[in-house]
C-alpha atoms as a PDB file:
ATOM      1  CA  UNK A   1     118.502  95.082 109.209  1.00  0.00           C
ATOM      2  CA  UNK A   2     114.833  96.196 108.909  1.00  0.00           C
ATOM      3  CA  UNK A   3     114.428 100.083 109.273  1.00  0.00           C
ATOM      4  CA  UNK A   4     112.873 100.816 112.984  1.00  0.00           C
ATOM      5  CA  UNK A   5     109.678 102.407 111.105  1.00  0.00           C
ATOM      6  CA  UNK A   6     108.658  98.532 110.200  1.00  0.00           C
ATOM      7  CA  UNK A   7     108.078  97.266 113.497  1.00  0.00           C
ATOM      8  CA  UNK A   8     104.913  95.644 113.636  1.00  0.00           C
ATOM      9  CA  UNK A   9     102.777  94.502 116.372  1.00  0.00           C
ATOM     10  CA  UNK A  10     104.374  90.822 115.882  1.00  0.00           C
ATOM     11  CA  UNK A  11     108.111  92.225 116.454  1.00  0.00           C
ATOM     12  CA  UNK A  12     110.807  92.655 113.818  1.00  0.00           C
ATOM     13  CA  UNK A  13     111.256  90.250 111.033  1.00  0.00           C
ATOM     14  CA  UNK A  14     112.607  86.913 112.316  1.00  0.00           C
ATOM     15  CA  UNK A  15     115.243  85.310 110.676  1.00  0.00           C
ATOM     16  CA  UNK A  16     114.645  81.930 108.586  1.00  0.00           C
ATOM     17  CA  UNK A  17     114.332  78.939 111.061  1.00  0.00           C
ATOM     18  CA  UNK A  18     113.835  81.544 113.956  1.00  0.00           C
ATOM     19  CA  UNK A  19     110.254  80.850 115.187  1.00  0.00           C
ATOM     20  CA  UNK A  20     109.059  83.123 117.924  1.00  0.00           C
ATOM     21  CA  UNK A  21     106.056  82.240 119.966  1.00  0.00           C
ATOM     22  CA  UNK A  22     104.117  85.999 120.694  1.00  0.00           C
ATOM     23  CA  UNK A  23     103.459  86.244 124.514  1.00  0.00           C
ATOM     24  CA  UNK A  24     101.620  89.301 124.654  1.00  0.00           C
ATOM     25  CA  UNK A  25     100.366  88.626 127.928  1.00  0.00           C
ATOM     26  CA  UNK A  26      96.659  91.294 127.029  1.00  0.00           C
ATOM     27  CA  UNK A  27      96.441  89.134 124.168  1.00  0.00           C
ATOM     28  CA  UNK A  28      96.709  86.224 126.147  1.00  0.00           C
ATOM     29  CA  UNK A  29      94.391  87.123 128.817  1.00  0.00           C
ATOM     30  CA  UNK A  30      91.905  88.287 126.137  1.00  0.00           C
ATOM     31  CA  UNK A  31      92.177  84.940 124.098  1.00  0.00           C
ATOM     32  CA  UNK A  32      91.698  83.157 127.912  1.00  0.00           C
ATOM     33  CA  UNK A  33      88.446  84.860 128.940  1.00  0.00           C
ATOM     34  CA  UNK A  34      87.132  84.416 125.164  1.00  0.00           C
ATOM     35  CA  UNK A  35      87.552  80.876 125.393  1.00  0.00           C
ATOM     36  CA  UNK A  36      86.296  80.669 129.043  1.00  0.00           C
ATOM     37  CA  UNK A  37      83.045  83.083 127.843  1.00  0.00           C
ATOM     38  CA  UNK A  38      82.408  79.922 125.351  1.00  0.00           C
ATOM     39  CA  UNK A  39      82.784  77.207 127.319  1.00  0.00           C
ATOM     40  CA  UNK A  40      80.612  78.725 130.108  1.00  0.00           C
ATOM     41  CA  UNK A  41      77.880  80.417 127.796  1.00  0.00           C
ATOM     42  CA  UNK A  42      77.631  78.239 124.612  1.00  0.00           C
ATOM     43  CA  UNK A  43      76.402  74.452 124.449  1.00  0.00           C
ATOM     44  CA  UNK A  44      77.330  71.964 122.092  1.00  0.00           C
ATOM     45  CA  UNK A  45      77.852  72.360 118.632  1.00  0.00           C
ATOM     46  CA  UNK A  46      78.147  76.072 118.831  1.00  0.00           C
ATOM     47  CA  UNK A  47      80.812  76.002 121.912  1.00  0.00           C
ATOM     48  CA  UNK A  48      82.982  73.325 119.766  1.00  0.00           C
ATOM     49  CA  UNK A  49      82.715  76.155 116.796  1.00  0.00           C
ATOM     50  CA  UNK A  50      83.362  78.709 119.015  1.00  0.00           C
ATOM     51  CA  UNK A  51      86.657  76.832 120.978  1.00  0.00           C
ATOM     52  CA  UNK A  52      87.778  76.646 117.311  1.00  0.00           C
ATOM     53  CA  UNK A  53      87.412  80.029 116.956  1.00  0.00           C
ATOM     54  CA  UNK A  54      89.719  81.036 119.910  1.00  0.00           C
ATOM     55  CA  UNK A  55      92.051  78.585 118.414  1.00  0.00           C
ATOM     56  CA  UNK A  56      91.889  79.769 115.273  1.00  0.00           C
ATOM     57  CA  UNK A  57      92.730  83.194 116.361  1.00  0.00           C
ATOM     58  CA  UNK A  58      95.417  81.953 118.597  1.00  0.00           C
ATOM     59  CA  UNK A  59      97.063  80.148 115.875  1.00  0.00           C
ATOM     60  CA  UNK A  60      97.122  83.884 114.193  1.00  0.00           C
ATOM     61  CA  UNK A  61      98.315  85.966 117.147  1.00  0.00           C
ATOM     62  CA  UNK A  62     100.038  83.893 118.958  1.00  0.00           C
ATOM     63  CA  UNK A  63     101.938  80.753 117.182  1.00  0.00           C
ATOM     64  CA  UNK A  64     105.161  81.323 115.025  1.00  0.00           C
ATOM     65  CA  UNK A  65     102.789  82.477 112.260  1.00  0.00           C
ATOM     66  CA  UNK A  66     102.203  86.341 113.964  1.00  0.00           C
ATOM     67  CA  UNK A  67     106.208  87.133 113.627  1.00  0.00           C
ATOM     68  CA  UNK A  68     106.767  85.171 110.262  1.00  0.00           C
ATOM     69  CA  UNK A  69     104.253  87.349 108.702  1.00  0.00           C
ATOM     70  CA  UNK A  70     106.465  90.511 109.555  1.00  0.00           C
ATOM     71  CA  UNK A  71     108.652  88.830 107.276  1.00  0.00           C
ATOM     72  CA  UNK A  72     107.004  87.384 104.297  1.00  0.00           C
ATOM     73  CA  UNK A  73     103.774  88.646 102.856  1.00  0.00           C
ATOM     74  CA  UNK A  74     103.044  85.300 101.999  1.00  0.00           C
ATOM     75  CA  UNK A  75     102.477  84.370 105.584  1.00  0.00           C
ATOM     76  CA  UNK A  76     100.714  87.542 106.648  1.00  0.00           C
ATOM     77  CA  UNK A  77      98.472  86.259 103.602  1.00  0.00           C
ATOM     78  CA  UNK A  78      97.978  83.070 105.257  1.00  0.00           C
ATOM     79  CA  UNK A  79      97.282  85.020 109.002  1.00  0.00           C
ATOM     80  CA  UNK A  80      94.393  86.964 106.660  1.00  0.00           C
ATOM     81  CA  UNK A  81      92.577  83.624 105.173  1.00  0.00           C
ATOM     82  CA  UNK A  82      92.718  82.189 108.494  1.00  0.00           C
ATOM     83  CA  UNK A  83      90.857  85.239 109.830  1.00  0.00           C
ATOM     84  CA  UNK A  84      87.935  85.090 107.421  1.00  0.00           C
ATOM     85  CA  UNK A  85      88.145  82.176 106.166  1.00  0.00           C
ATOM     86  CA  UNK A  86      87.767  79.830 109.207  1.00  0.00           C
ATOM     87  CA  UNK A  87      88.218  82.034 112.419  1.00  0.00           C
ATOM     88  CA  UNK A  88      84.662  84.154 110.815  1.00  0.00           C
ATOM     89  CA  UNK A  89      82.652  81.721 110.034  1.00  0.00           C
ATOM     90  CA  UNK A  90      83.354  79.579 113.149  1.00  0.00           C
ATOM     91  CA  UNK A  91      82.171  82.735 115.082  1.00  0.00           C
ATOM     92  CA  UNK A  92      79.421  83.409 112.673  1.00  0.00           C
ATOM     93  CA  UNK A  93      78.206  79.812 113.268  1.00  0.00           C
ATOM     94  CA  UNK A  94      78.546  80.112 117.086  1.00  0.00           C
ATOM     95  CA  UNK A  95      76.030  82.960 117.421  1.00  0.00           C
ATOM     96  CA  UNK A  96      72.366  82.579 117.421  1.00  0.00           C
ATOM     97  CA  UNK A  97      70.823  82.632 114.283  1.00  0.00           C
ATOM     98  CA  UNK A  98      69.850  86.638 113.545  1.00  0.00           C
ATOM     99  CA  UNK A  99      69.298  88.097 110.738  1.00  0.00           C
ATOM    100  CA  UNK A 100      72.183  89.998 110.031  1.00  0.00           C
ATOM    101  CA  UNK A 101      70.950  93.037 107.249  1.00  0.00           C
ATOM    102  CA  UNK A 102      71.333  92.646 103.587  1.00  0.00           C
ATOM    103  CA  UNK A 103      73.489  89.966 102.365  1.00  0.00           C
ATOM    104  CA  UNK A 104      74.106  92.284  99.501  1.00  0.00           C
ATOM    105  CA  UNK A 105      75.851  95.168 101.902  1.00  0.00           C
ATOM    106  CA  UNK A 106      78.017  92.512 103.840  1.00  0.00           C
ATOM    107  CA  UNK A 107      79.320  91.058 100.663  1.00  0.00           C
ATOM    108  CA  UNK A 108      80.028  94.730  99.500  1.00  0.00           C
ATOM    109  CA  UNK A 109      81.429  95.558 102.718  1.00  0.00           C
ATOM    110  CA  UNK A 110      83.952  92.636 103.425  1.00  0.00           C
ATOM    111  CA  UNK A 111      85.692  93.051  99.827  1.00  0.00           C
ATOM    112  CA  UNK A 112      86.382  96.813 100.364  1.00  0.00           C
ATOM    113  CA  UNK A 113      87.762  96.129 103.777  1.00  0.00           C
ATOM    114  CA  UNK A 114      89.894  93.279 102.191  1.00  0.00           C
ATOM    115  CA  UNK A 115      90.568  94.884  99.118  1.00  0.00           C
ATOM    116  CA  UNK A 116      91.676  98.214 101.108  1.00  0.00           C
ATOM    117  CA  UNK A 117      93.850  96.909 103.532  1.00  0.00           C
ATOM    118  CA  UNK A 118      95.732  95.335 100.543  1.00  0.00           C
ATOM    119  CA  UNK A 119      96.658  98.429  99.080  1.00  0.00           C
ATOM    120  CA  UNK A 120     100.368  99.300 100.005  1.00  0.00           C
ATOM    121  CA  UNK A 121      99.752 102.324 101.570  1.00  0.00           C
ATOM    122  CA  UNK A 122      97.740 101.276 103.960  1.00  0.00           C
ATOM    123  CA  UNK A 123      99.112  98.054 104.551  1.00  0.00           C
ATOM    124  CA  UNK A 124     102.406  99.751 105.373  1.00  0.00           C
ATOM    125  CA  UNK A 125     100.765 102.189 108.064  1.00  0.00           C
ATOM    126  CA  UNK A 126      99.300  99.138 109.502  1.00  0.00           C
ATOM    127  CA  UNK A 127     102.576  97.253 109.782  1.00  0.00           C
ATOM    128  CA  UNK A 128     104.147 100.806 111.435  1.00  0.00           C
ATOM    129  CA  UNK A 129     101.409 101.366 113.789  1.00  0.00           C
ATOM    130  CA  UNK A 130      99.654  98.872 116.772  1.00  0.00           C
ATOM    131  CA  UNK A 131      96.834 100.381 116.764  1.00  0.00           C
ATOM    132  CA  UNK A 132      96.260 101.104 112.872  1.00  0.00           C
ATOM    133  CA  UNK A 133      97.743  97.089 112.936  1.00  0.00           C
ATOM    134  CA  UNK A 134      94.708  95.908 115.432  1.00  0.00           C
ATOM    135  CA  UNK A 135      92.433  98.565 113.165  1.00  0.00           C
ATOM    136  CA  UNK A 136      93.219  96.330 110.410  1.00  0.00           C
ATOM    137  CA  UNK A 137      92.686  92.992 112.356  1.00  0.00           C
ATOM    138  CA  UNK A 138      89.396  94.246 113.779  1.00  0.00           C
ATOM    139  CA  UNK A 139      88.017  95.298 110.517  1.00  0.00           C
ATOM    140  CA  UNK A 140      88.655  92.129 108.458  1.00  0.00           C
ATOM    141  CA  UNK A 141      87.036  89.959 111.069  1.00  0.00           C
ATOM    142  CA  UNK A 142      83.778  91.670 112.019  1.00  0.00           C
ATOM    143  CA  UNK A 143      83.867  92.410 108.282  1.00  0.00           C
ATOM    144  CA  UNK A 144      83.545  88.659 107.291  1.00  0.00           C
ATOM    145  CA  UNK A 145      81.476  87.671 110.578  1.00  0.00           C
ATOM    146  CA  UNK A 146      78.850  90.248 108.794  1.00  0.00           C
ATOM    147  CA  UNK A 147      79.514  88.582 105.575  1.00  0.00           C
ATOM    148  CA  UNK A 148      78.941  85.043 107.071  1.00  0.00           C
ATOM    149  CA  UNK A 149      76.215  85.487 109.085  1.00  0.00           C
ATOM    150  CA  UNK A 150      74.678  87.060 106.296  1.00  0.00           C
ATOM    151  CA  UNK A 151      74.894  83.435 104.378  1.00  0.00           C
ATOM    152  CA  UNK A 152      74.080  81.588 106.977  1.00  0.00           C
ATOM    153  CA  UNK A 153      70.671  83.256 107.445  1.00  0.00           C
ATOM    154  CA  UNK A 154      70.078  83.324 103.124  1.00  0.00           C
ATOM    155  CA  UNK A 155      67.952  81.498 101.153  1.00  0.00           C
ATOM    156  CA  UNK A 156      70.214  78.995  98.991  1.00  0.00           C
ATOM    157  CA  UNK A 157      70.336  81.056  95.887  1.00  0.00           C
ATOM    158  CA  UNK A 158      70.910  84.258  97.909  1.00  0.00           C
ATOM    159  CA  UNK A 159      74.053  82.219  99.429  1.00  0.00           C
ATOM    160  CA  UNK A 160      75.854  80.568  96.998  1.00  0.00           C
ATOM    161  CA  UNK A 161      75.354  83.651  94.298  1.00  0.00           C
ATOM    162  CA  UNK A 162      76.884  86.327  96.908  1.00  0.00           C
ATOM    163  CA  UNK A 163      79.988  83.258  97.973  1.00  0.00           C
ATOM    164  CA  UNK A 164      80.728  83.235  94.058  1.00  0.00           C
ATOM    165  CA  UNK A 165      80.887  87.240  94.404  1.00  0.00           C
ATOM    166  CA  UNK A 166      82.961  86.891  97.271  1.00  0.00           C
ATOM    167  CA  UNK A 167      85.445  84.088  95.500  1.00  0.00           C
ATOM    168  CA  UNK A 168      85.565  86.697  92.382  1.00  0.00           C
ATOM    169  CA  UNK A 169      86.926  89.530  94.693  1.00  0.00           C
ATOM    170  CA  UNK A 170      89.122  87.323  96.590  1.00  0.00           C
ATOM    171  CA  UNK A 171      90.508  85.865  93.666  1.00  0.00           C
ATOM    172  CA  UNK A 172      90.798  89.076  91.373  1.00  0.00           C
ATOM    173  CA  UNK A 173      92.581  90.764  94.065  1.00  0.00           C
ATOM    174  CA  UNK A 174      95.261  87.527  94.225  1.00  0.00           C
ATOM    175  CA  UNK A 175      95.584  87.871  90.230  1.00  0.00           C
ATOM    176  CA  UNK A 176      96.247  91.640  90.671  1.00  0.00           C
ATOM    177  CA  UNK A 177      98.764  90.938  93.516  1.00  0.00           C
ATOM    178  CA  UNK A 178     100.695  87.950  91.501  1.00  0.00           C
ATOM    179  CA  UNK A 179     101.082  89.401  87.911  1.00  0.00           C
ATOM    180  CA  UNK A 180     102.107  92.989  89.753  1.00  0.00           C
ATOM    181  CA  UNK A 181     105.474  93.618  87.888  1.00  0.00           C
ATOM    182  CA  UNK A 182     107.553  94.355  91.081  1.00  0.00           C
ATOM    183  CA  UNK A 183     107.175  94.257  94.444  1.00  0.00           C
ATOM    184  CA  UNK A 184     104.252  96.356  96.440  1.00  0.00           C
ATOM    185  CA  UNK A 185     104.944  96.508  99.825  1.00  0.00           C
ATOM    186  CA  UNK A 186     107.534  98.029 101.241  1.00  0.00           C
ATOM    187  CA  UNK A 187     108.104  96.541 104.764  1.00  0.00           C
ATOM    188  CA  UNK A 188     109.041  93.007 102.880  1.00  0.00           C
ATOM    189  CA  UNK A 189     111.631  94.536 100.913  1.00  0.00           C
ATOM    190  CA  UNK A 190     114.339  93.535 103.001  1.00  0.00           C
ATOM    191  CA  UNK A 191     112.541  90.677 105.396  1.00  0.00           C
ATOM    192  CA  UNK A 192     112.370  88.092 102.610  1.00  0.00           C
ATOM    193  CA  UNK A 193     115.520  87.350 101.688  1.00  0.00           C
ATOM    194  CA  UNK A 194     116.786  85.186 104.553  1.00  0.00           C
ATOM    195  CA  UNK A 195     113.998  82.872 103.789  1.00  0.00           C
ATOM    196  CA  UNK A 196     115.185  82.581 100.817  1.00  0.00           C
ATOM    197  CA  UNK A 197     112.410  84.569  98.468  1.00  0.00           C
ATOM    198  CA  UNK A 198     113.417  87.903  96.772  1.00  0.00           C
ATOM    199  CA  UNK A 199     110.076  90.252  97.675  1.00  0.00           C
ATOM    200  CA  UNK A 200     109.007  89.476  94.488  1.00  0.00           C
ATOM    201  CA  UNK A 201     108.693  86.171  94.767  1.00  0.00           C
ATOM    202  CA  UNK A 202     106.785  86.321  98.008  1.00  0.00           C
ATOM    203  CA  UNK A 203     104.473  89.063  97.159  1.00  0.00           C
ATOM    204  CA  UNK A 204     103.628  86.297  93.949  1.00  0.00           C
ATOM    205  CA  UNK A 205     102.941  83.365  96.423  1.00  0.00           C
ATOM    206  CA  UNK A 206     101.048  85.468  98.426  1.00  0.00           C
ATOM    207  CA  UNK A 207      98.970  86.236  95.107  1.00  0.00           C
ATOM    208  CA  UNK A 208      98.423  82.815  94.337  1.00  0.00           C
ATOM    209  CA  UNK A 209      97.491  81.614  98.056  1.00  0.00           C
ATOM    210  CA  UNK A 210      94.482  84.383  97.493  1.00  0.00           C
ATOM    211  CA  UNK A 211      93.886  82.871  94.035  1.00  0.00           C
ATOM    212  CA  UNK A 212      93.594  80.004  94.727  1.00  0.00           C
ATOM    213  CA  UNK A 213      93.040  78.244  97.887  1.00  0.00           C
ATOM    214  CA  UNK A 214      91.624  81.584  99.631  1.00  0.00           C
ATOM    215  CA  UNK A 215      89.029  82.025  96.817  1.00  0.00           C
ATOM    216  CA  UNK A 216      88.604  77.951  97.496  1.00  0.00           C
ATOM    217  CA  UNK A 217      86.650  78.265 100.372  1.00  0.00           C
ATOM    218  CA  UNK A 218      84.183  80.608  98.883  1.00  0.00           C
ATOM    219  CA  UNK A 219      83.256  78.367  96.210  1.00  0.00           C
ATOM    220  CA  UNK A 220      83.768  75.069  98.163  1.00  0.00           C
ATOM    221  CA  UNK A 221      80.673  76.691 100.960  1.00  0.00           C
ATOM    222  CA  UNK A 222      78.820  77.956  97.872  1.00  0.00           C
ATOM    223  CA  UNK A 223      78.920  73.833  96.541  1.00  0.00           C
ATOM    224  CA  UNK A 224      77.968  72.657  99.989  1.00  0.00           C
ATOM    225  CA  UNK A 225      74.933  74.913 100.179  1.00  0.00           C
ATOM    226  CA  UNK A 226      73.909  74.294  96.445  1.00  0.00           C
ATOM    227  CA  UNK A 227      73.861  70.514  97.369  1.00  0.00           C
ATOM    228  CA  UNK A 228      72.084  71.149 100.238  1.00  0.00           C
ATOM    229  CA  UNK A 229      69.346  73.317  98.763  1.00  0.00           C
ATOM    230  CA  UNK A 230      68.838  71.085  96.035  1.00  0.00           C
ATOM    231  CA  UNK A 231      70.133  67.714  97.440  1.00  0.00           C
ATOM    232  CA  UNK A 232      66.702  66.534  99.583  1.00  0.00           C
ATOM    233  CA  UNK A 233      65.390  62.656  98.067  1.00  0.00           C
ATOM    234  CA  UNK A 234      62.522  63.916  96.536  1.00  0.00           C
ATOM    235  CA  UNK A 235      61.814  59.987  95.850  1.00  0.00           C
ATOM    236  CA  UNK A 236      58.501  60.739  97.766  1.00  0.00           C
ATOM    237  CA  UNK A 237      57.529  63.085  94.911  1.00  0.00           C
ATOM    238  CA  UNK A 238      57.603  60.200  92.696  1.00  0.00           C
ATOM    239  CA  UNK A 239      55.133  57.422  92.862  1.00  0.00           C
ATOM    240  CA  UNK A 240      55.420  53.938  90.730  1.00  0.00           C
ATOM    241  CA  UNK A 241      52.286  53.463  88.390  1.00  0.00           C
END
């Protein structure tokens, strides 16, 4: 049984195979008028990256995923990538193209709010607390919508050179989190077992999920811009004799 201080906003630790939909009917509501917002004020391309957004985000709050990751770090690892790793840029996409201050700052910014919210401390206030837990949710998104509008809005080189910085710090802080010698946080110390992990062994496939596939996107958008910024046919440059 999970001591009553680790009660998160997702609800006590589910059991393995128990998957519990989260009805919040605010969160809901909120998710509802988002979605209707984008359909009614966006066009096109942007409303499709902006309905992807919602779902995104509903996948986090509301699917199975919200109460498995008050049991496994590993999936409250997965409920962070989705955040700013595809929920952020969708959004950061959907809005109209403003400059959004130094790229620099942004990229600063987002892996201090990351990097912060991973320390056990503060992770365990945030899984203790609703509104430190929403605190936490709040901060990593607009943190990494300001990181990638910021890239959207670069030159090329600007872009790809601060999504390598970002990879680094993603991935540095999944190294740090895998080769830590025993477990870190202490609400998973007695959530994991039933799906069959010891804490250790979740905290280390949480590691590697920021290691590697987390860190992935970074470097995958950083490829897609290079080849974009130096991909043009410059066949017209080139004239036969």
């Amino acid at each position: 049984m999970t001591p009553d201080i680790w009660i998160p906003y997702c609800g006590v630790a589910p059991l393995a195979g128990e998957w519990r939909w989260n009805l919040d009917p605010v969160l809901i509501g909120a998710l509802g008028i988002v979605a209707l917002a984008v359909g009614w004020r966006l066009r096109g391309r942007e409303r499709l990256l902006g309905l992807g957004a919602v779902l995104a985000l509903a996948v986090s709050f509301v699917s199975p995923l919200c109460a498995l990751s008050s049991a496994l770090f590993a999936a409250r690892t997965v409920h962070h990538v989705i955040l700013v790793a595809l929920a952020a840029p969708l959004i950061a996409w959907s809005l109209p193209r403003t400059r959004a201050g130094p790229l620099s700052v942004a990229t600063g910014v987002q892996a201090v709010v990351l990097w912060a919210w991973h320390a056990p401390d503060l992770y365990a206030a945030a899984l203790s607390h609703d509104g430190i837990y929403w605190l936490m949710q709040a901060s990593l998104l607009a943190s990494s919508v300001w990181f990638w509008a910021g890239v959207r809005t670069a030159s090329g080189p600007s872009a790809v050179g601060h999504l390598l910085v970002a990879m680094v710090a993603m991935g540095l802080l999944g190294a740090l989190i895998t080769f830590a010698g025993q477990p870190l946080y202490a609400p998973h110390l007695l959530t994991t077992g039933s799906w069959g992990l010891s804490p250790l062994e979740d905290q280390q496939a949480a590691g590697l999920i920021m290691w590697a596939p987390a860190a992935a996107v970074y470097l995958i958008a950083a490829l897609v811009i290079l080849g974009r910024w130096i991909g043009p046919d410059r066949s017209a440059e080139v004239r036969p004799a």
